[in-house]
C-alpha atoms as a PDB file:
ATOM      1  CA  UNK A   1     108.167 125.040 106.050  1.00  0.00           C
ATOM      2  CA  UNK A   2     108.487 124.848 101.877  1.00  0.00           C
ATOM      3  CA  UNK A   3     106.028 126.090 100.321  1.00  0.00           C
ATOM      4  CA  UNK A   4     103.972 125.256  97.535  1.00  0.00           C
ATOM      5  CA  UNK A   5     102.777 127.070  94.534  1.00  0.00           C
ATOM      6  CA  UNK A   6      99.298 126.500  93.646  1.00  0.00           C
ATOM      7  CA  UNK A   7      98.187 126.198  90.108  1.00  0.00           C
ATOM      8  CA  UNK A   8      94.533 124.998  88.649  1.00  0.00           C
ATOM      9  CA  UNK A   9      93.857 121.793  87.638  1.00  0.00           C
ATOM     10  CA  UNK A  10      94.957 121.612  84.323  1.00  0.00           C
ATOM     11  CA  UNK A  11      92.598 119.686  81.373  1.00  0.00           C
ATOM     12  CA  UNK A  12      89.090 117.861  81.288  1.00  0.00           C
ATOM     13  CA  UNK A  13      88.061 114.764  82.555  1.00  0.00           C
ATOM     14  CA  UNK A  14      86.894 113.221  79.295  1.00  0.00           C
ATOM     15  CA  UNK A  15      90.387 113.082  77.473  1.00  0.00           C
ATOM     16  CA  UNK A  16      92.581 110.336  76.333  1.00  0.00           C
ATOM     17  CA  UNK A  17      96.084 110.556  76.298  1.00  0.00           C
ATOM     18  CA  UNK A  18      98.622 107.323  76.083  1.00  0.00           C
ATOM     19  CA  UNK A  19      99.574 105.322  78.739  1.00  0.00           C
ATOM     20  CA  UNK A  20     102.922 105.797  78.978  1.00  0.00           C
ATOM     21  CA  UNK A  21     104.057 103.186  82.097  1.00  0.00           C
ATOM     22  CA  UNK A  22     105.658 104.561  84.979  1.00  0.00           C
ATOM     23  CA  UNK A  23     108.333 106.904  84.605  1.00  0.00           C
ATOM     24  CA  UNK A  24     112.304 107.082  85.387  1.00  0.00           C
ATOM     25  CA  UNK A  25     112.969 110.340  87.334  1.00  0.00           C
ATOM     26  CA  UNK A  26     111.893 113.636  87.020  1.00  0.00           C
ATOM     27  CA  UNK A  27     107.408 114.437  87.228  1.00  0.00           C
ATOM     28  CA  UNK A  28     105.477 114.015  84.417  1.00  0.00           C
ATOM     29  CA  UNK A  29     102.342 115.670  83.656  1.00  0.00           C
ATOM     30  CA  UNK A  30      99.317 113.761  84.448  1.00  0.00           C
ATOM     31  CA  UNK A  31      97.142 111.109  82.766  1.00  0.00           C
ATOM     32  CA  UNK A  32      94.268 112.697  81.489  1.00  0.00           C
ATOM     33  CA  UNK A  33      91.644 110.874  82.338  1.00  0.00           C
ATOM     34  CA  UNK A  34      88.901 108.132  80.391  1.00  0.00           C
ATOM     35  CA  UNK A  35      85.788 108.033  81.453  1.00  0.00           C
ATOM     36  CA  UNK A  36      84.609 104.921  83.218  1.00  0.00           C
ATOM     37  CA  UNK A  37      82.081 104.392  80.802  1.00  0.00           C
ATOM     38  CA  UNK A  38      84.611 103.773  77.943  1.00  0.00           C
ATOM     39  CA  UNK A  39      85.184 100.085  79.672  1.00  0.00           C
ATOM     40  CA  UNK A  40      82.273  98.686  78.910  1.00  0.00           C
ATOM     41  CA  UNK A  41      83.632  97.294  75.961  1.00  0.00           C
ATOM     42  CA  UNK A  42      86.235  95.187  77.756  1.00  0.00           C
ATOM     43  CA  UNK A  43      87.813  92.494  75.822  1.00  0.00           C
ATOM     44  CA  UNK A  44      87.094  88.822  76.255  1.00  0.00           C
ATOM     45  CA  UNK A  45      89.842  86.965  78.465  1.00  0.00           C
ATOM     46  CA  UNK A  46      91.448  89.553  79.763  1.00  0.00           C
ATOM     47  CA  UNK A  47      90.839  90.299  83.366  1.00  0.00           C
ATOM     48  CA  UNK A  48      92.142  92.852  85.881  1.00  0.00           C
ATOM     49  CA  UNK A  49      94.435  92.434  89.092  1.00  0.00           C
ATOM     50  CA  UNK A  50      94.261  94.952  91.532  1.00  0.00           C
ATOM     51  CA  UNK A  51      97.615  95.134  93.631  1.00  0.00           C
ATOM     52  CA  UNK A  52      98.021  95.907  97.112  1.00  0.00           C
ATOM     53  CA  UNK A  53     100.763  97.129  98.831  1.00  0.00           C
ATOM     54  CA  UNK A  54      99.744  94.258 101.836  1.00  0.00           C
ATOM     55  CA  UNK A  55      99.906  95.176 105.431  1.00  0.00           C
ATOM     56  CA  UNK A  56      99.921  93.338 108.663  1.00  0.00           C
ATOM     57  CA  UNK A  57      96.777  95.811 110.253  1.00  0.00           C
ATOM     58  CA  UNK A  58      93.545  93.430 109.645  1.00  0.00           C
ATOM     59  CA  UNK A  59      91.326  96.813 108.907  1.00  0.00           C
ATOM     60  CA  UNK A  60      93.747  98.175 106.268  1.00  0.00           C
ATOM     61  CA  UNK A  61      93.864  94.432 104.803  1.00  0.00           C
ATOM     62  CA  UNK A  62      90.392  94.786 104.803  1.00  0.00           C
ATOM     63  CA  UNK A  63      89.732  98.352 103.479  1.00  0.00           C
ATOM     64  CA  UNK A  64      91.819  96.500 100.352  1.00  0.00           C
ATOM     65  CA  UNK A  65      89.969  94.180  99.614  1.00  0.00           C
ATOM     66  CA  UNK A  66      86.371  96.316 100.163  1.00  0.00           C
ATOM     67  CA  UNK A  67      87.975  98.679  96.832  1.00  0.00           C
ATOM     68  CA  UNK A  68      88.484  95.549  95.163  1.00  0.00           C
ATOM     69  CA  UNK A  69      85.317  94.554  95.766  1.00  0.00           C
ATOM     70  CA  UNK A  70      83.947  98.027  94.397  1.00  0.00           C
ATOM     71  CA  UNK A  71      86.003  98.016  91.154  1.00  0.00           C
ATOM     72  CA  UNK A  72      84.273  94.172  90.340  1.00  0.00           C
ATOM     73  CA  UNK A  73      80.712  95.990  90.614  1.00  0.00           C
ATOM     74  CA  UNK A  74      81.839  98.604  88.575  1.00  0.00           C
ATOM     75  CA  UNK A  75      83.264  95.778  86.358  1.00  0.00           C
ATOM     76  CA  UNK A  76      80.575  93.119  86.232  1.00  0.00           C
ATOM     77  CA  UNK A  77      81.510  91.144  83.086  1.00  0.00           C
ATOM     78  CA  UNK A  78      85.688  91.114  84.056  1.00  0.00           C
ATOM     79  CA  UNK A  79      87.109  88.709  85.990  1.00  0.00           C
ATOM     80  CA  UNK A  80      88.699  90.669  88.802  1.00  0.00           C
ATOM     81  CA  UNK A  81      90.899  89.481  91.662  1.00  0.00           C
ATOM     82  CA  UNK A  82      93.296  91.007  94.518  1.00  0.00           C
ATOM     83  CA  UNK A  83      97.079  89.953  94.778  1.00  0.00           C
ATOM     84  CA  UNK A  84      99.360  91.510  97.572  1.00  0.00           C
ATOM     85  CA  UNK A  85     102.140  92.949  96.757  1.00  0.00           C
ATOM     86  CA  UNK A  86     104.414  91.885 100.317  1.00  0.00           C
ATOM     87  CA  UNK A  87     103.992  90.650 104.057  1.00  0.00           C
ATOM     88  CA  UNK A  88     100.056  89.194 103.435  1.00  0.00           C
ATOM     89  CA  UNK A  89      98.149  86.595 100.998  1.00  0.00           C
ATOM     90  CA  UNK A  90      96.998  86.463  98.448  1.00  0.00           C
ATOM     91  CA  UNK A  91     100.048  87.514  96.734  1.00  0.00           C
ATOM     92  CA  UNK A  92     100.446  88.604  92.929  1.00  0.00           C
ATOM     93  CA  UNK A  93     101.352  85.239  91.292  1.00  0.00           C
ATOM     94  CA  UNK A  94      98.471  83.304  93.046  1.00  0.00           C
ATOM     95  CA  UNK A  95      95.951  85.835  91.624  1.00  0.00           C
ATOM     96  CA  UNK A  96      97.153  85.475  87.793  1.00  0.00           C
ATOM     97  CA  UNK A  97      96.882  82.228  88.457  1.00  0.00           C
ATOM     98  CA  UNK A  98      93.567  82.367  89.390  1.00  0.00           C
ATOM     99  CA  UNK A  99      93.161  84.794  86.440  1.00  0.00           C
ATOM    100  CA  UNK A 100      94.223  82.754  84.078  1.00  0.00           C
ATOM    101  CA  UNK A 101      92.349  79.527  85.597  1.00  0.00           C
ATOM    102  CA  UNK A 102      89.450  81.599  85.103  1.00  0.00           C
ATOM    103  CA  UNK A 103      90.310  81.822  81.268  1.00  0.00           C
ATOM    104  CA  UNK A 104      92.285  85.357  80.854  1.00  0.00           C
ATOM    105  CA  UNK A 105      95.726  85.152  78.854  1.00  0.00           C
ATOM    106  CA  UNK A 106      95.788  89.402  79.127  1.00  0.00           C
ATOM    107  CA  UNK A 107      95.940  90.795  82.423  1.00  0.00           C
ATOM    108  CA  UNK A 108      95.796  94.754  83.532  1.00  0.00           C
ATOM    109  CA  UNK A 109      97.372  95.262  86.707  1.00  0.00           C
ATOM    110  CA  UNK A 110      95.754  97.905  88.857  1.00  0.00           C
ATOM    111  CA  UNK A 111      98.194  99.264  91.457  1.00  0.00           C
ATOM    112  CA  UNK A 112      96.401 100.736  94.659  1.00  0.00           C
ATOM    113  CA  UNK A 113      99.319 102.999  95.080  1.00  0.00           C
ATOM    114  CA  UNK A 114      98.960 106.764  95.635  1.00  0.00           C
ATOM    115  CA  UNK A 115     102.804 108.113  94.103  1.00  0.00           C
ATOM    116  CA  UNK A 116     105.117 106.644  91.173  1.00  0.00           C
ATOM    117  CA  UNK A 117     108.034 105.255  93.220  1.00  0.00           C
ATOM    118  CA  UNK A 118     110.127 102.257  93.964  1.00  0.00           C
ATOM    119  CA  UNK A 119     107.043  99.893  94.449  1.00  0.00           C
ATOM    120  CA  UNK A 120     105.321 101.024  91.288  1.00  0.00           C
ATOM    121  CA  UNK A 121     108.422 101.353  89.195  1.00  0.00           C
ATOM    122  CA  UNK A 122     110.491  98.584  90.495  1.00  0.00           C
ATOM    123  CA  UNK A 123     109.335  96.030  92.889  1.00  0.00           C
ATOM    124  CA  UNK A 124     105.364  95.617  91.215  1.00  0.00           C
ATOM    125  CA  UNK A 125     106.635  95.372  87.561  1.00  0.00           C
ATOM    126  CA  UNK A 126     109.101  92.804  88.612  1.00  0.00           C
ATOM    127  CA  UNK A 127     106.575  90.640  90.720  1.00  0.00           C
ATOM    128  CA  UNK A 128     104.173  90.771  87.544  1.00  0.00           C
ATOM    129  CA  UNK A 129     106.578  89.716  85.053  1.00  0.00           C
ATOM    130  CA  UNK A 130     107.531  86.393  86.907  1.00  0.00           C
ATOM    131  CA  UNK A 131     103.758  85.595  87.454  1.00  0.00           C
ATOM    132  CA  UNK A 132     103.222  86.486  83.494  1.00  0.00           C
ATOM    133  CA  UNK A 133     106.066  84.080  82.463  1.00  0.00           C
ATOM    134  CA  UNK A 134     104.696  81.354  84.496  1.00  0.00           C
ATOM    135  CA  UNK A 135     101.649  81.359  83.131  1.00  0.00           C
ATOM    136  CA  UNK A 136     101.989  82.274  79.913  1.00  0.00           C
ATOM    137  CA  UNK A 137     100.418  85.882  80.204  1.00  0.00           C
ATOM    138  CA  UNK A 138     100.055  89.034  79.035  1.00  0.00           C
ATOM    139  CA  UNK A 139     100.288  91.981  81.429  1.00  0.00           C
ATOM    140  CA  UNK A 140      99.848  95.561  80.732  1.00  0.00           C
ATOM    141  CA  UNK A 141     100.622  97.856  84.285  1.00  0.00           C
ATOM    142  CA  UNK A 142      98.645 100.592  84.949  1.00  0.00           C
ATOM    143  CA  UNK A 143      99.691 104.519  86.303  1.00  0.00           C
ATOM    144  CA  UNK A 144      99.236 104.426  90.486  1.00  0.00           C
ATOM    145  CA  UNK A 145      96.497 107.015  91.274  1.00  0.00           C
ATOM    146  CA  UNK A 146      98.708 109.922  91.615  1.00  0.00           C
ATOM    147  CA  UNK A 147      96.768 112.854  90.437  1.00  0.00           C
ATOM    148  CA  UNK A 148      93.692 111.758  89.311  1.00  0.00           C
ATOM    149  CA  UNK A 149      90.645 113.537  89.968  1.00  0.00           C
ATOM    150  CA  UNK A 150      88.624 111.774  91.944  1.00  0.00           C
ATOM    151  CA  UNK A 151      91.536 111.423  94.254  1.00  0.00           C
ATOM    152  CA  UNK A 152      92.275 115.001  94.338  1.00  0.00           C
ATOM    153  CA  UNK A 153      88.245 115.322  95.267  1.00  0.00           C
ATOM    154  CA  UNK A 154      88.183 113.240  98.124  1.00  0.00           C
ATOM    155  CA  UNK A 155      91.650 114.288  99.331  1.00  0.00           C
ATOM    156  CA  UNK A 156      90.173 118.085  99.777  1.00  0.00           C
ATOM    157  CA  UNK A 157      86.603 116.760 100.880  1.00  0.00           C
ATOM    158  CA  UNK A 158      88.450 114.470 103.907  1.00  0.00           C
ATOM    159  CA  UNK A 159      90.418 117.929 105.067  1.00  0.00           C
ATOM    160  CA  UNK A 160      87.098 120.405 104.757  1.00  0.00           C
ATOM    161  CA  UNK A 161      85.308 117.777 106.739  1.00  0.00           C
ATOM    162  CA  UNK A 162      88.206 117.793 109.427  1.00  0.00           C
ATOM    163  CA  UNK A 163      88.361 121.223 109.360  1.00  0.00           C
ATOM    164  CA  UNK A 164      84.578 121.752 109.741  1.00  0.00           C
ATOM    165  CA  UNK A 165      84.440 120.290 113.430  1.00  0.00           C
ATOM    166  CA  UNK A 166      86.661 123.154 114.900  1.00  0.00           C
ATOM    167  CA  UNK A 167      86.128 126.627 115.618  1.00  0.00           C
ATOM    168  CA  UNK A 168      86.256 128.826 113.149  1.00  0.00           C
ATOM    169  CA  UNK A 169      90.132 129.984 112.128  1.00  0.00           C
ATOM    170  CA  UNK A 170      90.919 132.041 109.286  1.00  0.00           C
ATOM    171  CA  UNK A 171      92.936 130.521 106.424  1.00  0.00           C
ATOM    172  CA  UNK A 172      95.570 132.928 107.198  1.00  0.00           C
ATOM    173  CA  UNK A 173      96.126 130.986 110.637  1.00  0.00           C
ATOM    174  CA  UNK A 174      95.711 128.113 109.280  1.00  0.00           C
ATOM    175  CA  UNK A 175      98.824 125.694 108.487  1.00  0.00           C
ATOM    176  CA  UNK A 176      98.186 122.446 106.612  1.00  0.00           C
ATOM    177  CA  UNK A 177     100.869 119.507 106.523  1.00  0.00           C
ATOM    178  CA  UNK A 178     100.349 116.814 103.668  1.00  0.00           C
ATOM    179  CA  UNK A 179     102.013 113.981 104.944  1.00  0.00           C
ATOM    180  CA  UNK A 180     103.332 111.431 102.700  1.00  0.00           C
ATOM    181  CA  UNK A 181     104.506 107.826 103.241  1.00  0.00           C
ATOM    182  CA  UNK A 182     108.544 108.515 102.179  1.00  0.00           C
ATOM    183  CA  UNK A 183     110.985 106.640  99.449  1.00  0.00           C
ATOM    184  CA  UNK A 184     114.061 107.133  98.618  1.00  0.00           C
ATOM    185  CA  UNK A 185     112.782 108.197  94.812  1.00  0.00           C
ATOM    186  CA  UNK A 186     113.768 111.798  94.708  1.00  0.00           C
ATOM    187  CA  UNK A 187     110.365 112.762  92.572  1.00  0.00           C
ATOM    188  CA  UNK A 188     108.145 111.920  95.640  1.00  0.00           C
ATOM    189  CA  UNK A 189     107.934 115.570  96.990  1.00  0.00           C
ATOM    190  CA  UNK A 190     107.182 116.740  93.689  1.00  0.00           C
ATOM    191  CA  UNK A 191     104.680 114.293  93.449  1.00  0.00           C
ATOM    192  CA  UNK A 192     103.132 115.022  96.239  1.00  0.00           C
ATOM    193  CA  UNK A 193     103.364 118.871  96.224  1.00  0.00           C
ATOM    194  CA  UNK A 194     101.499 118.336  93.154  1.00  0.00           C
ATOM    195  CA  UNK A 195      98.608 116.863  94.652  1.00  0.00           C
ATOM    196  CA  UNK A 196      98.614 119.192  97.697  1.00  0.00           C
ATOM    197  CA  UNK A 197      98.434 122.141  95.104  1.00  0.00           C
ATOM    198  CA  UNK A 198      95.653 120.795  93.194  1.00  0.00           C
ATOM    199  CA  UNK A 199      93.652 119.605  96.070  1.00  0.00           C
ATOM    200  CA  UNK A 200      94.180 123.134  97.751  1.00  0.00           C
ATOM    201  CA  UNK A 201      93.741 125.258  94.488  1.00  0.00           C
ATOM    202  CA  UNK A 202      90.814 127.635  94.087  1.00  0.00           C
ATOM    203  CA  UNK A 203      89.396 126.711  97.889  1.00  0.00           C
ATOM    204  CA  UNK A 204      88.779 129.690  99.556  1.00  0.00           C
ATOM    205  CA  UNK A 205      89.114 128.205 102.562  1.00  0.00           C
ATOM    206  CA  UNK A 206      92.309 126.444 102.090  1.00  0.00           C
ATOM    207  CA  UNK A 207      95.073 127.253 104.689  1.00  0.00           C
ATOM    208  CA  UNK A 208      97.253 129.873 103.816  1.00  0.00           C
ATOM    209  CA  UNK A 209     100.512 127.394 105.183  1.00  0.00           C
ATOM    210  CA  UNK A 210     101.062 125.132 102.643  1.00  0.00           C
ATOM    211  CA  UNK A 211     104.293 121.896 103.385  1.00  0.00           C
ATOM    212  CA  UNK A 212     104.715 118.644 102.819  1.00  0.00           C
ATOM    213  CA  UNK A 213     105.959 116.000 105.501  1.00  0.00           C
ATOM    214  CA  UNK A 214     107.246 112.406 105.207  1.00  0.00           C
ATOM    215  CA  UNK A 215     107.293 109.601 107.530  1.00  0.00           C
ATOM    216  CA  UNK A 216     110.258 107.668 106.242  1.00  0.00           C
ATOM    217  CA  UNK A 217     113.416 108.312 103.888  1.00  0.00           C
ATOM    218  CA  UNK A 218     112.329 111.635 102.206  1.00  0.00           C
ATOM    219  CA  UNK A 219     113.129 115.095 103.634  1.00  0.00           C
ATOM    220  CA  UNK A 220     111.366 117.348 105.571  1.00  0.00           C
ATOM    221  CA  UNK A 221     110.755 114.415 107.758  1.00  0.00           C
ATOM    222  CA  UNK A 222     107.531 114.604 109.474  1.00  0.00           C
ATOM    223  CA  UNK A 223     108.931 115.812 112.900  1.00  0.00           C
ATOM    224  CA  UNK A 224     110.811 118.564 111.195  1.00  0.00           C
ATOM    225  CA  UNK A 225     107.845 119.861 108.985  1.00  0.00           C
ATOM    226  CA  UNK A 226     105.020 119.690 112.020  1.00  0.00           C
ATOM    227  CA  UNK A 227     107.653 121.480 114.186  1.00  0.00           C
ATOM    228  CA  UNK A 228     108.515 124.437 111.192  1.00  0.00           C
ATOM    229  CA  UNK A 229     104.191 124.794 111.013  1.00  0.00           C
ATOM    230  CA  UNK A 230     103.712 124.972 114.649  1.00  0.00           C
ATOM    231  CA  UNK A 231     106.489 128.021 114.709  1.00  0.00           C
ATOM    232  CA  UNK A 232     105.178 130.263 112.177  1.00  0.00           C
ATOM    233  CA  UNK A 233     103.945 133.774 113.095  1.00  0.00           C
ATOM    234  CA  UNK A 234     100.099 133.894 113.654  1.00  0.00           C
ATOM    235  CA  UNK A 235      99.639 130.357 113.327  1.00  0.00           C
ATOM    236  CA  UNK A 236      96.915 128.693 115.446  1.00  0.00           C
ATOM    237  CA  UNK A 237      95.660 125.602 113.815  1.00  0.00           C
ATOM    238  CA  UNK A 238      97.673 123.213 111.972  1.00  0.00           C
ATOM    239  CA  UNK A 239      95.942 120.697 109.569  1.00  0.00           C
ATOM    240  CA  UNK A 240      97.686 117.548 109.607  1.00  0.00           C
ATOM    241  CA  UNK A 241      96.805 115.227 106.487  1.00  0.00           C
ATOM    242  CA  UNK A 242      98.256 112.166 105.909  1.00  0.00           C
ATOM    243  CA  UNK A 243      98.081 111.135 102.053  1.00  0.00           C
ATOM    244  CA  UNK A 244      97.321 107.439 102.522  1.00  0.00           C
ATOM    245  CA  UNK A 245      94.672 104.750 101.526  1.00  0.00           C
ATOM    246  CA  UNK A 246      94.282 102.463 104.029  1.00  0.00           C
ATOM    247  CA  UNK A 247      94.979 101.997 107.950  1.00  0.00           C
ATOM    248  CA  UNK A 248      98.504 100.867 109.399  1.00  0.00           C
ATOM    249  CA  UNK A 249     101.527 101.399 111.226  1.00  0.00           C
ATOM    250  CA  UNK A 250     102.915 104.667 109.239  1.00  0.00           C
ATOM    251  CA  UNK A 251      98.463 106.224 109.883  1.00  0.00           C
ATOM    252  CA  UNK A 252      99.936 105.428 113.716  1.00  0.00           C
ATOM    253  CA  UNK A 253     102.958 106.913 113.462  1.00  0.00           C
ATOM    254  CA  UNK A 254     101.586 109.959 111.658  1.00  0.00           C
ATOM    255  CA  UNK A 255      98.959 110.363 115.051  1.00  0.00           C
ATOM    256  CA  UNK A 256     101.646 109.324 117.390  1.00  0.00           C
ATOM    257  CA  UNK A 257     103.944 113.196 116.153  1.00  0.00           C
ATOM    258  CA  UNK A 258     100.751 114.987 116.238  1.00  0.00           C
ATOM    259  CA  UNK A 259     100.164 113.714 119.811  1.00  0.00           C
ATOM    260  CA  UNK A 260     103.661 114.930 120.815  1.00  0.00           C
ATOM    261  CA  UNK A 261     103.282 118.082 119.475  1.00  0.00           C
ATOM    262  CA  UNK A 262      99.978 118.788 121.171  1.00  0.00           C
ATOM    263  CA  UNK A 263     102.763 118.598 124.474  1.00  0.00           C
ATOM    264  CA  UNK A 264     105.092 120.819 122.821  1.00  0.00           C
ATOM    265  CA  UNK A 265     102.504 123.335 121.352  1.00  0.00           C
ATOM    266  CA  UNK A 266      99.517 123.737 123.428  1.00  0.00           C
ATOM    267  CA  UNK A 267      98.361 126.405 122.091  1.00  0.00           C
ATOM    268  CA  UNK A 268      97.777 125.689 118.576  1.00  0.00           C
ATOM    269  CA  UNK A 269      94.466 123.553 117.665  1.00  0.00           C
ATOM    270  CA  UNK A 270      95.785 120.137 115.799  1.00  0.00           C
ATOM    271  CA  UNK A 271      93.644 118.519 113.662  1.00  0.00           C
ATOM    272  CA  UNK A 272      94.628 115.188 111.849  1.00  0.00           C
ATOM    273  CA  UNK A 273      92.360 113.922 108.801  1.00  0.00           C
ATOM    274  CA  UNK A 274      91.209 111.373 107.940  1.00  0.00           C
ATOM    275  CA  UNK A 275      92.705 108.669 105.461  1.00  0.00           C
ATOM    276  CA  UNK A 276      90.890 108.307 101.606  1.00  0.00           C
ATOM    277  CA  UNK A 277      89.668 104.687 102.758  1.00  0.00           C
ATOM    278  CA  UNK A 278      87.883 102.405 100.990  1.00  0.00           C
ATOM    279  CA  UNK A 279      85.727 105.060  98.884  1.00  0.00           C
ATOM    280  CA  UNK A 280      83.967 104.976  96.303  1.00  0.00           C
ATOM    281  CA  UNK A 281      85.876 107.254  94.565  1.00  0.00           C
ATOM    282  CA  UNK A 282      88.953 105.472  94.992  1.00  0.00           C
ATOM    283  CA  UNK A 283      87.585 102.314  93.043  1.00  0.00           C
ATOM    284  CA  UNK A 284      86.380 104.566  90.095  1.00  0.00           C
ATOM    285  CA  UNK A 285      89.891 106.073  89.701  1.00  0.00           C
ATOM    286  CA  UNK A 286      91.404 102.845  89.980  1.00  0.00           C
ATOM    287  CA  UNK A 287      89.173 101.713  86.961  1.00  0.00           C
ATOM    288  CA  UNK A 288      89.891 104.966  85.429  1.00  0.00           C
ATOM    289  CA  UNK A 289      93.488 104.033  85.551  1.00  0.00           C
ATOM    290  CA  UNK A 290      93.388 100.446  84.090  1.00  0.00           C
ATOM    291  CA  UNK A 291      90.865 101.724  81.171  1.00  0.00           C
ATOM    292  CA  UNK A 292      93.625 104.083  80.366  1.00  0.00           C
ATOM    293  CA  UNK A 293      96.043 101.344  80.484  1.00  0.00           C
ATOM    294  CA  UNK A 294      93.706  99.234  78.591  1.00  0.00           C
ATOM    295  CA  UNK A 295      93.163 101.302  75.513  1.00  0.00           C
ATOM    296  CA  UNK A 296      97.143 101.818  75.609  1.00  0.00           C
ATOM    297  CA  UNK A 297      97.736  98.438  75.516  1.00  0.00           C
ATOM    298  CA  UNK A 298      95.645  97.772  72.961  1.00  0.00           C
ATOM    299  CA  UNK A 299      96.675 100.458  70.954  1.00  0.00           C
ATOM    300  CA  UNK A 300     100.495  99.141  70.901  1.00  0.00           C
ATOM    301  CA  UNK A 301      99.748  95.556  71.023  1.00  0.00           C
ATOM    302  CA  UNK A 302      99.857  95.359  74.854  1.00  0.00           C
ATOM    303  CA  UNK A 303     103.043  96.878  76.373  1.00  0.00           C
ATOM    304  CA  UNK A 304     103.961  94.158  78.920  1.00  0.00           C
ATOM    305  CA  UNK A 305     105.533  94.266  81.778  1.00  0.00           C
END
């Protein structure tokens, strides 16, 4: 199993850096953070659009649009509505339509995505700028949630309180396996080793086993990387988190290998985590994100997409 160096958390919440779009190839260090607070002085017509990925399972639909919900009360005074990015309604155009209807001509697009790949970098920016050309609007795309924070936070507080229902195991027998979605943009595993590290780093009772695993595309696949924890030396509990927002059919697969391997490997204790869900925390990142995009944009005159 690869493992990870951990590092601290580099920075403080309360700093501004540029918004710098997403990124071609390589990592990048992280967004510093603004506070939430720094919103309140949103400008007049210009609302926000949060985009979801869309998915077919009527709880993660829902789980969606419960965020969305959270980032308008955290937003009272912005229009705010939900487009989907594929397979479900809304979609994206309908939503700057409805934007715009409701008087915005400057839009910040809010991606409920965890990593930087093909969606964010490709597939979102495209979708925006036909909706932004039909209406005459001006969009500004915000970071995904990568490595912010409150992310981080509720990433380590979801495996602690998996972890807490077991019997006691040292760290040192203790394997955890991130488990990541999969895309065929080679800076995912960075990505996500990032997280993993920072979400791990300075807990005490972190496991000792540290590896990343990915459902689709991306190497080590998740078969290979829950097989490589269950066979190292000493091991008897292996963590098995998967790095995702909201239920559907890759949360299933994820609980479908750790069922298997409770046949293969008896022995060792699995225990699966939970997804982020529709936090709270997730919602104030999000807004976190589009105020950084927001002070970007109005710094440079609005980078569109």
């Amino acid at each position: 199993m690869t493992m990870i160096d951990v590092e601290e958390p580099p920075g403080a919440r309360g700093s501004l850096v540029a918004h710098n779009g997403p990124s071609e190839g390589g990592s990048r260090p992280p967004a510093a953070v603004i506070p939430t607070a720094g919103v309140r002085d949103w400008p007049r017509r210009c609302g926000l659009v949060v985009v979801g990925h869309g998915t077919a399972d009527h709880l993660g639909a829902a789980e969606t649009a419960a965020v969305t919900a959270l980032v308008a009360s955290r937003l009272p005074d912005v229009p705010v509505e939900l487009g989907f990015l594929e397979v479900i309604e809304p979609a994206i155009g309908p939503a700057l339509a409805r934007l715009a209807a409701r008087g915005c001509r400057h839009i910040v697009a809010a991606p409920l995505l965890l990593l930087a790949a093909g969606h964010a970098r490709r597939d979102v920016p495209e979708s925006l700028a036909t909706a932004a050309r039909s209406f005459d609007l001006q969009v500004t795309q915000a970071e995904p949630l990568g490595c912010h924070p409150r992310i981080v936070a509720l990433s380590r507080h979801r495996r602690r309180a998996a972890m807490a229902g077991g019997v006691p195991v040292t760290p040192a027998a203790t394997a955890l396996v991130m488990v990541g979605r999969g895309a065929s943009d080679p800076t995912v595993v960075g990505q996500l080793e990032e997280l993993v590290g920072r979400s791990i780093a300075g807990d005490p009772a972190a496991p000792a086993h540290v590896g990343c695993g990915f459902v689709a595309v991306a190497r080590p696949r998740l078969d290979e990387a829950l097989a490589a924890a269950a066979g190292i030396a000493g091991v008897r509990r292996v963590v098995v988190q998967p790095h995702l927002l909201f239920r559907g059919h890759v949360e299933r697969e994820v609980h479908a290998a750790v069922d298997r391997m409770r046949h293969e490997a008896p022995d060792i204790e699995w225990v699966t985590v939970e997804r982020l869900g529709a936090a709270a925390d997730v919602a104030a990142a999000l807004v976190d994100r589009a105020a950084e995009a927001l002070v970007a944009g109005s710094v440079r005159g609005a980078n569109g997409v």
